[in-house]
C-alpha atoms as a PDB file:
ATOM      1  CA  UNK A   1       0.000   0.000   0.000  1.00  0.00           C
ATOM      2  CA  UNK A   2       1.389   3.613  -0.810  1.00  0.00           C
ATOM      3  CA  UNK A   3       1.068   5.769   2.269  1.00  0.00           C
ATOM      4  CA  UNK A   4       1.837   9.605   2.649  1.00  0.00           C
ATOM      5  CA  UNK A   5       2.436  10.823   6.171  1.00  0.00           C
ATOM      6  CA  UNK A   6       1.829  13.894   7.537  1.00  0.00           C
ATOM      7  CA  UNK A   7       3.267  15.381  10.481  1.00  0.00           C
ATOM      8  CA  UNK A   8       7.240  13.965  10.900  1.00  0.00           C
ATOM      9  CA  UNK A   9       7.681  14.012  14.425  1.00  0.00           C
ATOM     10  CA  UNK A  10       8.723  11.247  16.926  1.00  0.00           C
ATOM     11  CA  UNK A  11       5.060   9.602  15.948  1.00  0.00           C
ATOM     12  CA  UNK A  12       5.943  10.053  12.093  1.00  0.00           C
ATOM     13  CA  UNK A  13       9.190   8.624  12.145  1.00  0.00           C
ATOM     14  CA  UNK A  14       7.654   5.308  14.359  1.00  0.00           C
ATOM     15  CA  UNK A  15       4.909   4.930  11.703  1.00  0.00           C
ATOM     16  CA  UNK A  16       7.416   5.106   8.897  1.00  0.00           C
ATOM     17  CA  UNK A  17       9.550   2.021  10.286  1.00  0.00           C
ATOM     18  CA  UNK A  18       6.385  -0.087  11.220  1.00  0.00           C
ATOM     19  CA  UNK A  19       4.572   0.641   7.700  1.00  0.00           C
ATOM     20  CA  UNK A  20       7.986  -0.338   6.130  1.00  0.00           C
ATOM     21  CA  UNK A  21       8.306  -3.488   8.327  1.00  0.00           C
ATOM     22  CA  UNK A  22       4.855  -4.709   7.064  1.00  0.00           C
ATOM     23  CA  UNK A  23       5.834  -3.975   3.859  1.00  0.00           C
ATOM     24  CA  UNK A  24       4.413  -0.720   2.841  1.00  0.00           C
ATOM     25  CA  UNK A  25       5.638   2.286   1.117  1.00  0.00           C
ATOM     26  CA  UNK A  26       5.891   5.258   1.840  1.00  0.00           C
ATOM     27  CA  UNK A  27       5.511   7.670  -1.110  1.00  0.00           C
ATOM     28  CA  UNK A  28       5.314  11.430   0.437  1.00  0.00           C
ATOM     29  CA  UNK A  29       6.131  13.079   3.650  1.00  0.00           C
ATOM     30  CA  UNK A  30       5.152  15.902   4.130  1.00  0.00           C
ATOM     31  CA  UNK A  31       5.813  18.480   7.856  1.00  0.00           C
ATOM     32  CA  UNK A  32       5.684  22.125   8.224  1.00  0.00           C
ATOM     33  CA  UNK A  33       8.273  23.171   6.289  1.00  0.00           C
ATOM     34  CA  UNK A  34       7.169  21.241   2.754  1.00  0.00           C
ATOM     35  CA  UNK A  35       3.259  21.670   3.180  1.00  0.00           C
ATOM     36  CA  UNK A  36       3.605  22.398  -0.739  1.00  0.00           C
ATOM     37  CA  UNK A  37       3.932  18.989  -1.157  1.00  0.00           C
ATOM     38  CA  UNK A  38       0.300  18.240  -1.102  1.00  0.00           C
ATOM     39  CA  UNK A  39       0.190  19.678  -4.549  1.00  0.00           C
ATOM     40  CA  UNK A  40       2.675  16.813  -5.708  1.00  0.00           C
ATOM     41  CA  UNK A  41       2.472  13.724  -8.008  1.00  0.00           C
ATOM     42  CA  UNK A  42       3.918  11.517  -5.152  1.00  0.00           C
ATOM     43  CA  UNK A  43       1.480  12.713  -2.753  1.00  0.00           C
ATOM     44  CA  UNK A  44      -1.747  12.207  -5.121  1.00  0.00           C
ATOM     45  CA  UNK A  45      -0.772   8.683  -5.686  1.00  0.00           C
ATOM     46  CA  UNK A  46      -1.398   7.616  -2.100  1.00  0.00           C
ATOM     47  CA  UNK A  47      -4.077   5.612  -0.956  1.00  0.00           C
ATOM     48  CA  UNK A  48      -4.108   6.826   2.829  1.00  0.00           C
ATOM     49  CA  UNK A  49      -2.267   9.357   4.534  1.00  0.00           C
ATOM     50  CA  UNK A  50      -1.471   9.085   8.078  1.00  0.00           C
ATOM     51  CA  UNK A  51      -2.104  12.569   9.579  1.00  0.00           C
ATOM     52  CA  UNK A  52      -0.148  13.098  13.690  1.00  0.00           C
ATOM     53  CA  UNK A  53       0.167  16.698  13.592  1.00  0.00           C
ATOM     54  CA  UNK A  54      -1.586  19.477  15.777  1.00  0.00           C
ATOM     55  CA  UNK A  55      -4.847  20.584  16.910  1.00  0.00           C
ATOM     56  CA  UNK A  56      -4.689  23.767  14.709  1.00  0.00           C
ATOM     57  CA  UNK A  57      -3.246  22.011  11.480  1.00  0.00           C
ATOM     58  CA  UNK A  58      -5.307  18.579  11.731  1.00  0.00           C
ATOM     59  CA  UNK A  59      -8.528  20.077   9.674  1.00  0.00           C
ATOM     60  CA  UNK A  60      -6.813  21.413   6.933  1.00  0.00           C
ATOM     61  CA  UNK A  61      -4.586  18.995   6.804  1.00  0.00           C
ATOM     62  CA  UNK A  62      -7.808  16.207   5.784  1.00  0.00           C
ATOM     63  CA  UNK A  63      -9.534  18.864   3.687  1.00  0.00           C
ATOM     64  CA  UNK A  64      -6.151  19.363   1.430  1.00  0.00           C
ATOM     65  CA  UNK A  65      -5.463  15.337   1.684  1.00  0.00           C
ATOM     66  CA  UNK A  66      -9.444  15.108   0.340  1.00  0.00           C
ATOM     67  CA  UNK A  67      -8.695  17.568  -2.266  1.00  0.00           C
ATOM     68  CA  UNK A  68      -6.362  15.289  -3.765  1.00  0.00           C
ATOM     69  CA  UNK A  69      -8.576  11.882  -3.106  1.00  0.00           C
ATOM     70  CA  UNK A  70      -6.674  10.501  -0.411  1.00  0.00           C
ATOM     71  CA  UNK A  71      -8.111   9.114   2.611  1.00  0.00           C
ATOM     72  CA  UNK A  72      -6.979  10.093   5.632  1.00  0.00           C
ATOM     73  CA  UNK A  73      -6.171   8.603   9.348  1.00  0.00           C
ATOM     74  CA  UNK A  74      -5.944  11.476  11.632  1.00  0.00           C
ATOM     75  CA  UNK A  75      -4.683  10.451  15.672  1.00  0.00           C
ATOM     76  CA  UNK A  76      -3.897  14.531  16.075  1.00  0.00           C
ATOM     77  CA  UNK A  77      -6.573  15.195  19.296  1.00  0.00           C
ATOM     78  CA  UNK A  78      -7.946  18.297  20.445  1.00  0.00           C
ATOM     79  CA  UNK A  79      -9.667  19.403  17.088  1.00  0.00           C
ATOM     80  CA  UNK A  80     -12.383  17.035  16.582  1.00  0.00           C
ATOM     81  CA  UNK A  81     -14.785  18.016  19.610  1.00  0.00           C
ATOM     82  CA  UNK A  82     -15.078  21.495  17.606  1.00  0.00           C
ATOM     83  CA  UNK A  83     -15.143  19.720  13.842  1.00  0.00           C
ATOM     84  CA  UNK A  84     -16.450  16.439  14.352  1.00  0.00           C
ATOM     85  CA  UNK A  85     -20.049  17.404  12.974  1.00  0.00           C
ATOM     86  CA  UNK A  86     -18.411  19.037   9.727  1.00  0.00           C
ATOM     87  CA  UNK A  87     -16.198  15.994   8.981  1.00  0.00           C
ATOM     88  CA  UNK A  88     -19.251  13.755   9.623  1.00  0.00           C
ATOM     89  CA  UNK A  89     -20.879  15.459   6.884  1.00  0.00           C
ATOM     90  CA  UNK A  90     -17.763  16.150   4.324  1.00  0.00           C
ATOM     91  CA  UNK A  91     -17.381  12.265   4.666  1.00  0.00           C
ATOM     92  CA  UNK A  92     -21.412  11.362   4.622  1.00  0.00           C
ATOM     93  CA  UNK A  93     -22.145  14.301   1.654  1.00  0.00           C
ATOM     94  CA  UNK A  94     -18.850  14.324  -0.534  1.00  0.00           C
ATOM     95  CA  UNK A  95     -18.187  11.053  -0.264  1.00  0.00           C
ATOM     96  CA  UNK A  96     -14.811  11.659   1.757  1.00  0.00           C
ATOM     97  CA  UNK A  97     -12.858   9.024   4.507  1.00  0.00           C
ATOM     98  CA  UNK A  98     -11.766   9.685   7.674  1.00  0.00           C
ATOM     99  CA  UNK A  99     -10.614   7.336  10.461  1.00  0.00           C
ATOM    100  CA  UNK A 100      -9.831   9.163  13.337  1.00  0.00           C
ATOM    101  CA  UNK A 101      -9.136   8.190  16.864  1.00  0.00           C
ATOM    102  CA  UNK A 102      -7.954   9.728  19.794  1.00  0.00           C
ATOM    103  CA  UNK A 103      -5.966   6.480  20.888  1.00  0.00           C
ATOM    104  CA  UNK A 104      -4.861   3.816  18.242  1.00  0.00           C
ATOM    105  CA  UNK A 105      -3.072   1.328  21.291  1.00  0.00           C
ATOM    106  CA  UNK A 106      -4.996  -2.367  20.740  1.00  0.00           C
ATOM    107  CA  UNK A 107      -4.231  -1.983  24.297  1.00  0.00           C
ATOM    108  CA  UNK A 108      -6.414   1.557  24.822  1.00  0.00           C
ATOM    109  CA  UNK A 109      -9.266  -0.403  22.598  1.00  0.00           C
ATOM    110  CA  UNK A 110      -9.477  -3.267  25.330  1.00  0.00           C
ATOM    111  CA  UNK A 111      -9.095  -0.657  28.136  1.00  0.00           C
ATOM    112  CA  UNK A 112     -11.867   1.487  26.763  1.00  0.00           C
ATOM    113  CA  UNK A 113     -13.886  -1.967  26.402  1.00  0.00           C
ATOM    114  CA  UNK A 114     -13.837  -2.530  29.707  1.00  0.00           C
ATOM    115  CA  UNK A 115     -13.956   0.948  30.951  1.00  0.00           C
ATOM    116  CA  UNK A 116     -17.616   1.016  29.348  1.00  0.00           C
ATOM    117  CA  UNK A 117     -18.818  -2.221  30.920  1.00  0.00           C
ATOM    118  CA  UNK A 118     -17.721  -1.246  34.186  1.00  0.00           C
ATOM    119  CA  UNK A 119     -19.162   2.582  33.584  1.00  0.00           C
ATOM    120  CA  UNK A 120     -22.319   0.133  33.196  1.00  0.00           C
ATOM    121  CA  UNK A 121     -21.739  -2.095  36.239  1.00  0.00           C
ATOM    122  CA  UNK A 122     -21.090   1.161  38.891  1.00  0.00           C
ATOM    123  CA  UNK A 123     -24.183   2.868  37.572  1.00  0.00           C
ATOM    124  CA  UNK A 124     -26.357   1.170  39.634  1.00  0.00           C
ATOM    125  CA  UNK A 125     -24.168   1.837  42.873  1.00  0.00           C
ATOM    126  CA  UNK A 126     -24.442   5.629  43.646  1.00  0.00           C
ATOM    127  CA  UNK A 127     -22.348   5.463  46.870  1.00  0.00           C
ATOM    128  CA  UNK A 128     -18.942   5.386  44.119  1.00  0.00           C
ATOM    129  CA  UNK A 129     -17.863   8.707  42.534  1.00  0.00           C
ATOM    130  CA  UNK A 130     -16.178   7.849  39.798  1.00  0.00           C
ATOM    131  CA  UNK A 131     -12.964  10.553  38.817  1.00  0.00           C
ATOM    132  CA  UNK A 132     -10.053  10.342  35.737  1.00  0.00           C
ATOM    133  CA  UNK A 133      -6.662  11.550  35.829  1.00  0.00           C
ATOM    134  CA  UNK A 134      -4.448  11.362  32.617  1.00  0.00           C
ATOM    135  CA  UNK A 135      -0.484  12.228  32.572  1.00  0.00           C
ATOM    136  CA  UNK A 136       1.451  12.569  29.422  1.00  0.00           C
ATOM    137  CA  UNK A 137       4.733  13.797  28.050  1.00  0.00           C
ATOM    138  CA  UNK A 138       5.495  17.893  28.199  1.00  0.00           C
ATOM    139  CA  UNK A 139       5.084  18.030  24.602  1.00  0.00           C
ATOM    140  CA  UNK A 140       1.176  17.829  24.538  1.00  0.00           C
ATOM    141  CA  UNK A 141      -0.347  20.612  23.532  1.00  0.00           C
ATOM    142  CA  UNK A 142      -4.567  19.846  25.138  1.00  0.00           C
ATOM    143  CA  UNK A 143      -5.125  18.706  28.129  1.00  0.00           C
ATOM    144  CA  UNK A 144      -7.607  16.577  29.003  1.00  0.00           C
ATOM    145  CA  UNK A 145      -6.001  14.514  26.804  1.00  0.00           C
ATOM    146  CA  UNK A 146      -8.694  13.262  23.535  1.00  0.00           C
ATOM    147  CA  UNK A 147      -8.369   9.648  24.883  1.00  0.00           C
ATOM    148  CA  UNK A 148      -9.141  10.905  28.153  1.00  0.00           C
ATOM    149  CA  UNK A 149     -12.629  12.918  26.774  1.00  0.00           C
ATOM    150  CA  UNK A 150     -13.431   9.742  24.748  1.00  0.00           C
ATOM    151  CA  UNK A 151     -12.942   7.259  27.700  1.00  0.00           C
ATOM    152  CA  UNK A 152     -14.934  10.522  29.809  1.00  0.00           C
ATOM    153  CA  UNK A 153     -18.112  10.317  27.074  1.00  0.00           C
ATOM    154  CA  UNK A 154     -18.197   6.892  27.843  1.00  0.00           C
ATOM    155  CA  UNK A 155     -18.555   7.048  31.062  1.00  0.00           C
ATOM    156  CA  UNK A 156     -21.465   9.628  30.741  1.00  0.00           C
ATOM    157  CA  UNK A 157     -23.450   7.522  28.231  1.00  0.00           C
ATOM    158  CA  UNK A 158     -23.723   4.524  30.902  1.00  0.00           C
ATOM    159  CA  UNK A 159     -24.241   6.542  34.249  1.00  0.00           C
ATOM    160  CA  UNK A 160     -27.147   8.175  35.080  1.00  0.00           C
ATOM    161  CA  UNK A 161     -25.927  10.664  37.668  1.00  0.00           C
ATOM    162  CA  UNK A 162     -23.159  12.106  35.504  1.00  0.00           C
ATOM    163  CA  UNK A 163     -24.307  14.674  32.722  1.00  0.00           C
ATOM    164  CA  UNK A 164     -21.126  15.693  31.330  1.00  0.00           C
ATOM    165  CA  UNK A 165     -17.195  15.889  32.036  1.00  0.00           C
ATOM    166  CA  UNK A 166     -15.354  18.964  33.179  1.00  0.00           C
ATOM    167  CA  UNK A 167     -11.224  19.888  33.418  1.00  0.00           C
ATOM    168  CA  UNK A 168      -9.795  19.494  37.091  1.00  0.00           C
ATOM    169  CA  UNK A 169      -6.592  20.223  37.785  1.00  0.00           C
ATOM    170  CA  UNK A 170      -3.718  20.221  35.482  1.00  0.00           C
ATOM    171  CA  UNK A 171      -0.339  19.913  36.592  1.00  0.00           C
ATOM    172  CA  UNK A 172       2.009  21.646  34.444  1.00  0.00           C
ATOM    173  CA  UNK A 173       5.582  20.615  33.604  1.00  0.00           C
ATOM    174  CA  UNK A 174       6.880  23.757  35.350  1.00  0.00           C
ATOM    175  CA  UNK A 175       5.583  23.016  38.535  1.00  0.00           C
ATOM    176  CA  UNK A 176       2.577  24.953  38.364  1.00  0.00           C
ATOM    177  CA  UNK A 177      -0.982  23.684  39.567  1.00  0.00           C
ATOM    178  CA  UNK A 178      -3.991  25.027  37.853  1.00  0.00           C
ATOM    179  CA  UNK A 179      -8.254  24.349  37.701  1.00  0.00           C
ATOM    180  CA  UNK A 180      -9.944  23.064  40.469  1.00  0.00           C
ATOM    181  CA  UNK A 181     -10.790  19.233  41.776  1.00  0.00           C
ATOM    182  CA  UNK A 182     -14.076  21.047  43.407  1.00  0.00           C
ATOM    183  CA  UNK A 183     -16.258  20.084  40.723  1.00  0.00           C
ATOM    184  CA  UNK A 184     -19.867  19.670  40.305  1.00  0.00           C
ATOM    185  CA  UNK A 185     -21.247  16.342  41.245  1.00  0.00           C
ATOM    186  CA  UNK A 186     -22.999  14.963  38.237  1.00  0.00           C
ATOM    187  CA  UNK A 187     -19.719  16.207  36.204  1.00  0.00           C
ATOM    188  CA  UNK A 188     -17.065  13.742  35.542  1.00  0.00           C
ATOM    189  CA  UNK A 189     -13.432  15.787  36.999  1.00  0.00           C
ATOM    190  CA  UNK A 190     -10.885  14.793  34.745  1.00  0.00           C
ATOM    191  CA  UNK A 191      -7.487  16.321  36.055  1.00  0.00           C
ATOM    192  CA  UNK A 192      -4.613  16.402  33.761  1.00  0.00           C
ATOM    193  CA  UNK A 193      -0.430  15.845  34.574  1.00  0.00           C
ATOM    194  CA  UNK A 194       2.409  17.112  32.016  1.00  0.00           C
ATOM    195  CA  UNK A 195       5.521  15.611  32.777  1.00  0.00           C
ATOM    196  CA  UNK A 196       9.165  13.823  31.625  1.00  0.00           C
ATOM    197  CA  UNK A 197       8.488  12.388  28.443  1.00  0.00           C
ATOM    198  CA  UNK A 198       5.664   9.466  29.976  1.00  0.00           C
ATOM    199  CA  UNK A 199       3.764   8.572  26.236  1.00  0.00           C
ATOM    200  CA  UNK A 200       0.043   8.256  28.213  1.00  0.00           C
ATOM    201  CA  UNK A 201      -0.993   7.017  31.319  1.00  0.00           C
ATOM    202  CA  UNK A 202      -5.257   6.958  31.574  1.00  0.00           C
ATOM    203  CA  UNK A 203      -6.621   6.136  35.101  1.00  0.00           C
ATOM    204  CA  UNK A 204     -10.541   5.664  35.669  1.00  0.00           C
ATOM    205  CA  UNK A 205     -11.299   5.765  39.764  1.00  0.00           C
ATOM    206  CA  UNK A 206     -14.787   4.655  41.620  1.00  0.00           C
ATOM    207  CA  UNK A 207     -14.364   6.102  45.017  1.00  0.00           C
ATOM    208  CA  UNK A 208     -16.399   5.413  48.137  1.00  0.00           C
ATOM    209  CA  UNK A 209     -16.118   5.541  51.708  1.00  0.00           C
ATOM    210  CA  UNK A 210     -15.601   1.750  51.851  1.00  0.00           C
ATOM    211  CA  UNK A 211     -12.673   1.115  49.088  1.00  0.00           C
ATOM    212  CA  UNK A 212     -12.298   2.388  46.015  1.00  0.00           C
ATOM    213  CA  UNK A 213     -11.531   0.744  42.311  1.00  0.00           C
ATOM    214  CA  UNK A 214      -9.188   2.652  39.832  1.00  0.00           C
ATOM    215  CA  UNK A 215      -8.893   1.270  36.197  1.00  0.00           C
ATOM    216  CA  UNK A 216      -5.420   2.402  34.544  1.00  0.00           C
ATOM    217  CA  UNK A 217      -3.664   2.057  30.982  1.00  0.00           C
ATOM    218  CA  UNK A 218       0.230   2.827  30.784  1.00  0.00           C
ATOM    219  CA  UNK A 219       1.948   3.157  27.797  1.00  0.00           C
ATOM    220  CA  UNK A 220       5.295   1.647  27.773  1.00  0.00           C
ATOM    221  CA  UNK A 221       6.205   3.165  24.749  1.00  0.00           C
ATOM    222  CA  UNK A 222       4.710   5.035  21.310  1.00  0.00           C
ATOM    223  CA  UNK A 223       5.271   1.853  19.482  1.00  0.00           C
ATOM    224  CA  UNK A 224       1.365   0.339  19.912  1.00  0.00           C
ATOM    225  CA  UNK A 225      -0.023   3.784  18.947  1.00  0.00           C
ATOM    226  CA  UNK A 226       2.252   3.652  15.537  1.00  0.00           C
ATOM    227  CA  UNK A 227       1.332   0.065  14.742  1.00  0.00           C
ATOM    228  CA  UNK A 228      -2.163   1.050  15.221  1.00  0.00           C
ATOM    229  CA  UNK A 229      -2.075   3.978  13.140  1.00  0.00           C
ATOM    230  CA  UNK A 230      -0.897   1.519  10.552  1.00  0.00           C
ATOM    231  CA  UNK A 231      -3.529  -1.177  10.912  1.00  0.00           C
ATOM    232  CA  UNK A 232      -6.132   1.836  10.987  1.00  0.00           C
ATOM    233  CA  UNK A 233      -4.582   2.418   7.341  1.00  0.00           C
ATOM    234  CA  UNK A 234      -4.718  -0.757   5.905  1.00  0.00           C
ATOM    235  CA  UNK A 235      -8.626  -0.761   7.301  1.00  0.00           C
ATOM    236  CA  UNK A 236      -9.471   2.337   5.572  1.00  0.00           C
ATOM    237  CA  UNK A 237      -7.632   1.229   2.530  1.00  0.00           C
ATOM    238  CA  UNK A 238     -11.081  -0.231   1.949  1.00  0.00           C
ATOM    239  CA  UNK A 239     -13.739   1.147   3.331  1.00  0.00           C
ATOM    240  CA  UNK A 240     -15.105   4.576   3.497  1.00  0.00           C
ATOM    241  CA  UNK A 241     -16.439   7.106   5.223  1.00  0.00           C
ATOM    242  CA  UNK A 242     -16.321   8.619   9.065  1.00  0.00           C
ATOM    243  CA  UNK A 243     -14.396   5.234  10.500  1.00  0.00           C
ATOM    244  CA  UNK A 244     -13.227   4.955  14.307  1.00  0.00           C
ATOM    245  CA  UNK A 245     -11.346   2.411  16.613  1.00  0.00           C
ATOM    246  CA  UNK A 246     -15.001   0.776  17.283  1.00  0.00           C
ATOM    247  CA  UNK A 247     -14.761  -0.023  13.117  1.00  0.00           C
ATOM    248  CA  UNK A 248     -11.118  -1.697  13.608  1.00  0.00           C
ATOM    249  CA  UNK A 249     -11.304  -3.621  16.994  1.00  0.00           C
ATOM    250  CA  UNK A 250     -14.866  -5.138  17.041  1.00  0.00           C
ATOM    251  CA  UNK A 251     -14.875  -6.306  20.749  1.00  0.00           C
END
């Protein structure tokens, strides 16, 4: 398959040497400083592009790659709560593809499995409050992190006494504490830590005054977000249309 990515970072280089690995190509790369690239031959002749970029380049980025009639596979997080209902319709209307996901780990896809049946399980025990905390590398740009908000809208959609999710505290790399853990009670707090280079950790915690339970992911490494990224493309390769992790991993 003949892949363009887009966005060369530490995420861009670790898709490049999986894609190769499974025998892919990789026919146009294309960061920041080349974005006139999307204009090329090499670039057209793509089926997918893999898109890990930023939350203020990740739309354009899909509507140039669409331009062109590539499909994209965006993991760039932090955009999609504010365009998600436009790229529903580019893809249902215009006949565009997207497969986006705030988390491509096979790992994060179990975890957020089980982090819905349980969401299901503690609705029906009130006494638990149920809190998320997620910690990532200085680098990140949003916090709550988009794996965090999609393992958050989870949670909503299976317990009644939570309406919505709200930022806690976020600990910043330099020290600095900001927000509030003093949340409304039928808002899900999800407080947010920036430090080292740690690639995502994702805890989900049921507290009561008897024990509590506290669901967590680590990521050892980037690598299972790259390999997903590049099973993600070989998926879209053929189908269409707004695609998700739900689409890939059918648990």
């Amino acid at each position: 398959m003949k892949i363009a990515l887009i966005g060369y970072g530490k995420m861009g280089h670790m898709i490049e040497e999986i894609a190769l690995k499974r025998g892919h190509r990789i026919v146009c790369i294309i960061d920041k400083d080349n974005t006139g690239d999307f204009d090329s031959e090499a670039f057209r002749s793509a089926e997918v592009a893999i898109e890990f970029t930023t939350p203020d380049t990740a739309r354009e980025n899909c509507l140039r790659a669409w331009q062109k009639g590539v499909k994209v596979v965006s993991g760039s997080t932090g955009w999609m709560e504010h365009h998600g209902e436009e790229m529903r319709r580019l893809c249902a209307e215009e006949g565009n593809t997207l497969f986006w996901a705030s988390n491509f780990s096979l790992g994060v896809a179990v975890f957020s499995a089980v982090n819905k049946y349980l969401a299901r399980i503690m609705n029906r025990f009130p006494a638990y409050d149920v809190t998320m905390e997620e910690t990532h590398h200085i680098h990140k740009l949003d916090a709550p992190s988009g794996t965090a908000i999609t393992l958050a809208e989870q949670i909503v959609a299976e317990m009644d006494r939570k309406t919505g999710w709200t930022k806690g505290e976020l600990h910043a790399a330099d020290g600095t504490t900001s927000g509030t853990r003093h949340t409304p009670d039928n808002l899900l707090r999800i407080d947010a830590v920036r430090r080292d280079e740690v690639p995502g950790i994702h805890s989900v915690t049921y507290d009561s005054e008897a024990d509590s339970i506290t669901l967590t992911h680590d990521a050892h490494s980037r690598k299972g977000f790259a390999l997903g990224a590049v099973l993600a493309a070989e998926f879209t390769a053929t189908h269409s249309g707004l695609l998700g992790i739900d689409d890939l991993f059918d648990f």
